[in-house]
C-alpha atoms as a PDB file:
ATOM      1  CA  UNK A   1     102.476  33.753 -93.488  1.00  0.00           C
ATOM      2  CA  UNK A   2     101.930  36.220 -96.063  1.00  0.00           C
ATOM      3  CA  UNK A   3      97.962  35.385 -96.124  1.00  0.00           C
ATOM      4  CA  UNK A   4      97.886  35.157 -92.762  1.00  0.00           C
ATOM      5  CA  UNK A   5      98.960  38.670 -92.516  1.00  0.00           C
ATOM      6  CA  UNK A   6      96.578  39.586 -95.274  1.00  0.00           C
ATOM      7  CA  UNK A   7      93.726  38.131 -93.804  1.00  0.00           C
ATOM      8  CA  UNK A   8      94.383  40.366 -90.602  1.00  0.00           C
ATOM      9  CA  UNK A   9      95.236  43.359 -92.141  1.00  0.00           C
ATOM     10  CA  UNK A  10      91.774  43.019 -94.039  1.00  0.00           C
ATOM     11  CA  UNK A  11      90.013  42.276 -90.588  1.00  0.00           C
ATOM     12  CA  UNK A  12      91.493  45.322 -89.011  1.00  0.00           C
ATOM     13  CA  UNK A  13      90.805  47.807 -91.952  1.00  0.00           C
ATOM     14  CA  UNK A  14      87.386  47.092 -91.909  1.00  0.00           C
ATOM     15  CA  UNK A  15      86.437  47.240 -88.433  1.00  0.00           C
ATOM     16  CA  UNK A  16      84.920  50.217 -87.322  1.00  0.00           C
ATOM     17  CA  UNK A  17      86.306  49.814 -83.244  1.00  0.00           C
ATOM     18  CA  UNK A  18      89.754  50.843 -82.635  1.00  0.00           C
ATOM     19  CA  UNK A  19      90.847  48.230 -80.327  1.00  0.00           C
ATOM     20  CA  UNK A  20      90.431  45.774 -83.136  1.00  0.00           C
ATOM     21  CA  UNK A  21      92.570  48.251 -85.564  1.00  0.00           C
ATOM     22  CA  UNK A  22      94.846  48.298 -83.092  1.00  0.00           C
ATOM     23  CA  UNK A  23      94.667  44.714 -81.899  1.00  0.00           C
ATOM     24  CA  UNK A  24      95.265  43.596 -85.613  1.00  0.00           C
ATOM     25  CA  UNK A  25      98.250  45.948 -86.291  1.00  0.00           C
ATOM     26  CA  UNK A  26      99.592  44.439 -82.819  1.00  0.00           C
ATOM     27  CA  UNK A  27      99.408  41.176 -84.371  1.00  0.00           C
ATOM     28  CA  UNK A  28     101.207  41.620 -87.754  1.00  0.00           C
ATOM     29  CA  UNK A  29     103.849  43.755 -85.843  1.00  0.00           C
ATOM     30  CA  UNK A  30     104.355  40.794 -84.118  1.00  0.00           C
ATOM     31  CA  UNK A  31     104.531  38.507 -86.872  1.00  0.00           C
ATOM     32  CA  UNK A  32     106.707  40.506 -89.187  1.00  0.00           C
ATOM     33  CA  UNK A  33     109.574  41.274 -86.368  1.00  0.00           C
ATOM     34  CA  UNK A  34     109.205  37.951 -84.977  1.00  0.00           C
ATOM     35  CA  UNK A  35     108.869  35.792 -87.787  1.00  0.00           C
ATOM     36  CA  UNK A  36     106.081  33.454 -85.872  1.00  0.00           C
ATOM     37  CA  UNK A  37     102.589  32.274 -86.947  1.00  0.00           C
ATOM     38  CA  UNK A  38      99.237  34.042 -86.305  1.00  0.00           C
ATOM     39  CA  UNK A  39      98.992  31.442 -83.138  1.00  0.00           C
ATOM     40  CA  UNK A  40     102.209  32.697 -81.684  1.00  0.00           C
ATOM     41  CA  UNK A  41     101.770  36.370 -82.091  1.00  0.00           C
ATOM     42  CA  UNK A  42      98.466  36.031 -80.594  1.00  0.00           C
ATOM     43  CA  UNK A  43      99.847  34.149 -77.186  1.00  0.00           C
ATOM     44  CA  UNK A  44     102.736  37.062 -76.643  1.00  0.00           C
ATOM     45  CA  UNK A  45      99.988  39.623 -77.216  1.00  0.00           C
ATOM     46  CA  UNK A  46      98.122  37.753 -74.145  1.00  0.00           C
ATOM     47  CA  UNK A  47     101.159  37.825 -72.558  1.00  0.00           C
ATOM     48  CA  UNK A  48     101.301  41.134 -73.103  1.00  0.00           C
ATOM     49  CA  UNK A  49      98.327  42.875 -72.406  1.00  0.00           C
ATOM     50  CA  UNK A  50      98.475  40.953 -69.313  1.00  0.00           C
ATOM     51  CA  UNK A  51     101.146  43.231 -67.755  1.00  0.00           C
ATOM     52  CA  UNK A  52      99.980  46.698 -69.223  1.00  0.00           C
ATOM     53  CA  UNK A  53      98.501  49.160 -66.632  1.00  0.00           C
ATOM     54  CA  UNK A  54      94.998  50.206 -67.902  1.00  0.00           C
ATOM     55  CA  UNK A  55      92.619  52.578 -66.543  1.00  0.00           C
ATOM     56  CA  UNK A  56      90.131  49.825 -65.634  1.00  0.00           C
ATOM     57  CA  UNK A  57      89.176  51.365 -62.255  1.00  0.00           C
ATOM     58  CA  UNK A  58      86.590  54.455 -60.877  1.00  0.00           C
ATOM     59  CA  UNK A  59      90.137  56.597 -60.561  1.00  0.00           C
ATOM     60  CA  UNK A  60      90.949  55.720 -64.167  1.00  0.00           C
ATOM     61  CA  UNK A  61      87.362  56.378 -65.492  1.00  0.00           C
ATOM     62  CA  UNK A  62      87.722  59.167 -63.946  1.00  0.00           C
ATOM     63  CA  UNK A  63      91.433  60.652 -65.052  1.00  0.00           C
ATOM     64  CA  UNK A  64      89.774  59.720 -68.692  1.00  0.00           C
ATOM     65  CA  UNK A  65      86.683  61.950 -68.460  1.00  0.00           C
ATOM     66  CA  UNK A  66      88.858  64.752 -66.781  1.00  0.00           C
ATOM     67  CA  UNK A  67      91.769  65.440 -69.514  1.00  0.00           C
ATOM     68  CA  UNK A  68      89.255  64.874 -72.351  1.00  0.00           C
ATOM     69  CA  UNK A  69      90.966  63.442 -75.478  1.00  0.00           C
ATOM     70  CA  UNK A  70      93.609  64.401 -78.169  1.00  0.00           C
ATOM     71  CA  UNK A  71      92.631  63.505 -82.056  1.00  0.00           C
ATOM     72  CA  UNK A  72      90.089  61.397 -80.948  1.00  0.00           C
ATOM     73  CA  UNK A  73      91.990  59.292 -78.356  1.00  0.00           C
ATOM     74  CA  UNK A  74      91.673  59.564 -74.774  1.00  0.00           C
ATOM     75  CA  UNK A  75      94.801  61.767 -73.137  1.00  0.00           C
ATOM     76  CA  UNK A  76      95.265  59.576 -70.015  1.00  0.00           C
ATOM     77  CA  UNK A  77      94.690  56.463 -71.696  1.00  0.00           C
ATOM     78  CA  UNK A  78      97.927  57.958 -74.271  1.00  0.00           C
ATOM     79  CA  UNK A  79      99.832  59.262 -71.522  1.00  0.00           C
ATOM     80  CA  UNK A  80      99.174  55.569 -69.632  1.00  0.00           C
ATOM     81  CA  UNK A  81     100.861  53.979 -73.540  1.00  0.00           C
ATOM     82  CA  UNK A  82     103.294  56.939 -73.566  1.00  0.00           C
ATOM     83  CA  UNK A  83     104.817  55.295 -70.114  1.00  0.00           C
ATOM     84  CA  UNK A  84     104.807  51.726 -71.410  1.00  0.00           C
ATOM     85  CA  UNK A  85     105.914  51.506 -74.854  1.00  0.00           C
ATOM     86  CA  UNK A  86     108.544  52.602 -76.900  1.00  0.00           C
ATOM     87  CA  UNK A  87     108.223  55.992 -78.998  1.00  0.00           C
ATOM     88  CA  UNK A  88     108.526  54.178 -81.858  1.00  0.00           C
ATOM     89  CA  UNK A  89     105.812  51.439 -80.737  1.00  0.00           C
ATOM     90  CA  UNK A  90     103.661  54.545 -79.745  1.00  0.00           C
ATOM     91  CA  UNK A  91     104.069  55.842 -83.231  1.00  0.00           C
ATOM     92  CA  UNK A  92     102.932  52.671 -85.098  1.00  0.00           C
ATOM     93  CA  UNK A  93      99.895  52.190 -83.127  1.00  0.00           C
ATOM     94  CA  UNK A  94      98.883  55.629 -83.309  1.00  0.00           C
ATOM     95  CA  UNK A  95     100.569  57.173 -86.287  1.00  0.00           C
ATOM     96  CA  UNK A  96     101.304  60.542 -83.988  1.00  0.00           C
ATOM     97  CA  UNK A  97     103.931  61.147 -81.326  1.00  0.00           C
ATOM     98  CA  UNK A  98     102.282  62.215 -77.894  1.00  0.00           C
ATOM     99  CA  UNK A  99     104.423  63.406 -75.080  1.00  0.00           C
ATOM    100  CA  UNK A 100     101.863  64.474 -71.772  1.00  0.00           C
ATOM    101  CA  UNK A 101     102.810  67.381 -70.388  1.00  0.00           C
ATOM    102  CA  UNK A 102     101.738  68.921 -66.611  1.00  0.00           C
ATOM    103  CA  UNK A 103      99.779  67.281 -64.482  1.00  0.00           C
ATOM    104  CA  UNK A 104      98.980  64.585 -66.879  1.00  0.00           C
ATOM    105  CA  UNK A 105     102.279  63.872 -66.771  1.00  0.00           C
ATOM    106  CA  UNK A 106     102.621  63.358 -63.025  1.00  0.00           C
ATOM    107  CA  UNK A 107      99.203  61.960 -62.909  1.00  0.00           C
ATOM    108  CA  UNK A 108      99.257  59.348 -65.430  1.00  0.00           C
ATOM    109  CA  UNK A 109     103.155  58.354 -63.925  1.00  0.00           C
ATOM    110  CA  UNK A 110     102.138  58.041 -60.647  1.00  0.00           C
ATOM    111  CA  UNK A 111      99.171  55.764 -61.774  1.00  0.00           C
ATOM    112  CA  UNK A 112     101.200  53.554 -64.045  1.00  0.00           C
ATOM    113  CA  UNK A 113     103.827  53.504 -60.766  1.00  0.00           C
ATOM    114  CA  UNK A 114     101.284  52.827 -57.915  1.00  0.00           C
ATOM    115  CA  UNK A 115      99.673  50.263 -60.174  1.00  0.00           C
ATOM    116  CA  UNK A 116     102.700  48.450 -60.947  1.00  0.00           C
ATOM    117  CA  UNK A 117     103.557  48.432 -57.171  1.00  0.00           C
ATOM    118  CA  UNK A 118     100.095  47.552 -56.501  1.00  0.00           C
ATOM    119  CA  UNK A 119     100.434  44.733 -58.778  1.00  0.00           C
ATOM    120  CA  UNK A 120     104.132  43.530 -57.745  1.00  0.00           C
ATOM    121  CA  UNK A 121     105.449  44.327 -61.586  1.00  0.00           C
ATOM    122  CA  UNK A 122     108.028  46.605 -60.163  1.00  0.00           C
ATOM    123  CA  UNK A 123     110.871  46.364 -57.279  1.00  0.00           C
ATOM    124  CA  UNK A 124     110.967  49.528 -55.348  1.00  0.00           C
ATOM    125  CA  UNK A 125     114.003  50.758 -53.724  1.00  0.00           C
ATOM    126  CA  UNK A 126     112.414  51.603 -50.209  1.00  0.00           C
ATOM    127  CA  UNK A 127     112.160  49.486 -47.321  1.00  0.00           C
ATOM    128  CA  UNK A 128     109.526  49.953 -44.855  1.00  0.00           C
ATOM    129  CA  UNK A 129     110.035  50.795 -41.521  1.00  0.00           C
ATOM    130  CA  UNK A 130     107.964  48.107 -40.246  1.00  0.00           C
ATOM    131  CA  UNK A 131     110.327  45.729 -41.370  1.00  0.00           C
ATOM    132  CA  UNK A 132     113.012  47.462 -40.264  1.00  0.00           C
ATOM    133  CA  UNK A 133     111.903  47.587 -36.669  1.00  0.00           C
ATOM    134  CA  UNK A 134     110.855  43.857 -36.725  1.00  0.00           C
ATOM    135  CA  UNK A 135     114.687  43.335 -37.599  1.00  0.00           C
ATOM    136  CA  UNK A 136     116.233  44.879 -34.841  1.00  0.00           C
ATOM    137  CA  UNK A 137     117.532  47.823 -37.081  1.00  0.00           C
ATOM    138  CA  UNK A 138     116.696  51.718 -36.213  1.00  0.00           C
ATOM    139  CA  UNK A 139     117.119  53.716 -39.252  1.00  0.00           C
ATOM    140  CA  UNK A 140     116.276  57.496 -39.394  1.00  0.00           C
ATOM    141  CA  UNK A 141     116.692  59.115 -42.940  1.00  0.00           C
ATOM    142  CA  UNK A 142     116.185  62.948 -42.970  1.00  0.00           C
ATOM    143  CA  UNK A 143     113.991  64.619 -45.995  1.00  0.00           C
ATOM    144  CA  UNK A 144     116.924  65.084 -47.694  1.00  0.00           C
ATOM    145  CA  UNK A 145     117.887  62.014 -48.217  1.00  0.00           C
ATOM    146  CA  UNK A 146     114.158  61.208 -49.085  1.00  0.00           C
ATOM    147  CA  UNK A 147     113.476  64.077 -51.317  1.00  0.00           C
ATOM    148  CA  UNK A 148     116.835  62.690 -53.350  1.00  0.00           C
ATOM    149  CA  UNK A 149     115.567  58.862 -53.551  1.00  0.00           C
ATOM    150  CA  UNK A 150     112.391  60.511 -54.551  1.00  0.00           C
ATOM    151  CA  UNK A 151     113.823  62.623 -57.223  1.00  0.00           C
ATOM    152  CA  UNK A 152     116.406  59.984 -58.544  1.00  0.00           C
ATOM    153  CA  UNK A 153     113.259  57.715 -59.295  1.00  0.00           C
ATOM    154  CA  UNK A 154     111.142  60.223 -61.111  1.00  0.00           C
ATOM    155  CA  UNK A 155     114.033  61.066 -63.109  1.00  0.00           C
ATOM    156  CA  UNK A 156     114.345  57.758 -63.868  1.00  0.00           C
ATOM    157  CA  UNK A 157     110.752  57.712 -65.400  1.00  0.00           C
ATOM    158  CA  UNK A 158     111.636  60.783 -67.295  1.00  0.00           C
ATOM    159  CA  UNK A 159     114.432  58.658 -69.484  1.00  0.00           C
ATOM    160  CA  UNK A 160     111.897  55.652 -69.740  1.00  0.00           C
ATOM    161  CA  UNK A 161     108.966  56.218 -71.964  1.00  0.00           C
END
């Protein structure tokens, strides 16, 4: 395993694109805590990537172009990480801690959330009134009661991360 490792470190440290750095460091991460072949790592990376939220879409091309980038990186694209890793995941891909702050914080959340809802990857704790009504039940919540789901999640987001 130890050439295997070698082989990829080599690949990644001579690559000049930083998805293939990053890709590679991925991969021995993987190997080392896991103890599993090259083959292995590789399939849970799929696995993965699969379920990360990236800014693949106009709104996300977008959010990129407006908060501009942070030692060379694009800010959304960290904040989008910051919300779906680990701080000390975070740190060993990018060798810097990043915590968005502002509206990049709200924005990049509520992307991550909507796309994750969008996507099914997340139960939400509302039901809608449509299916409500088609049940026979009549439910009216006031704002309060709203405002304090509302704030209960995001706080929930806060301690995530």
């Amino acid at each position: 395993m130890l050439k295997e490792i070698a082989r990829i470190a080599l690949h990644g440290m001579n690559s000049n694109d930083e998805e293939v750095m990053k890709a590679c460091l991925e991969k021995i991460w993987i190997m080392s805590i896991e103890n599993v072949s090259e083959s292995e790592a590789s399939k849970k990376m799929n696995e993965n990537q699969k379920d990360k939220i990236k800014a693949d879409d106009d709104r996300g091309s977008y959010l990129i172009k407006k908060y501009g980038t942070y030692k060379g990186h694009s800010k959304f694209k960290l904040a989008l990480d910051f919300f779906q890793m680990s701080n000390d995941r975070f740190f060993e891909i990018y060798k810097f801690n990043f915590v968005p702050r502002g509206e990049l914080y709200k924005v990049a959340r509520s992307y991550v959330t909507g796309r994750q809802l969008s996507k099914g990857l997340i139960a939400g704790t509302s039901i809608s009134a449509n299916m409500l009504s088609q049940s026979g039940m009549e439910i009216n919540i006031s704002s309060g009661i709203a405002n304090q789901i509302c704030n209960s999640s995001t706080n929930s987001f806060k301690l995530g991360g």
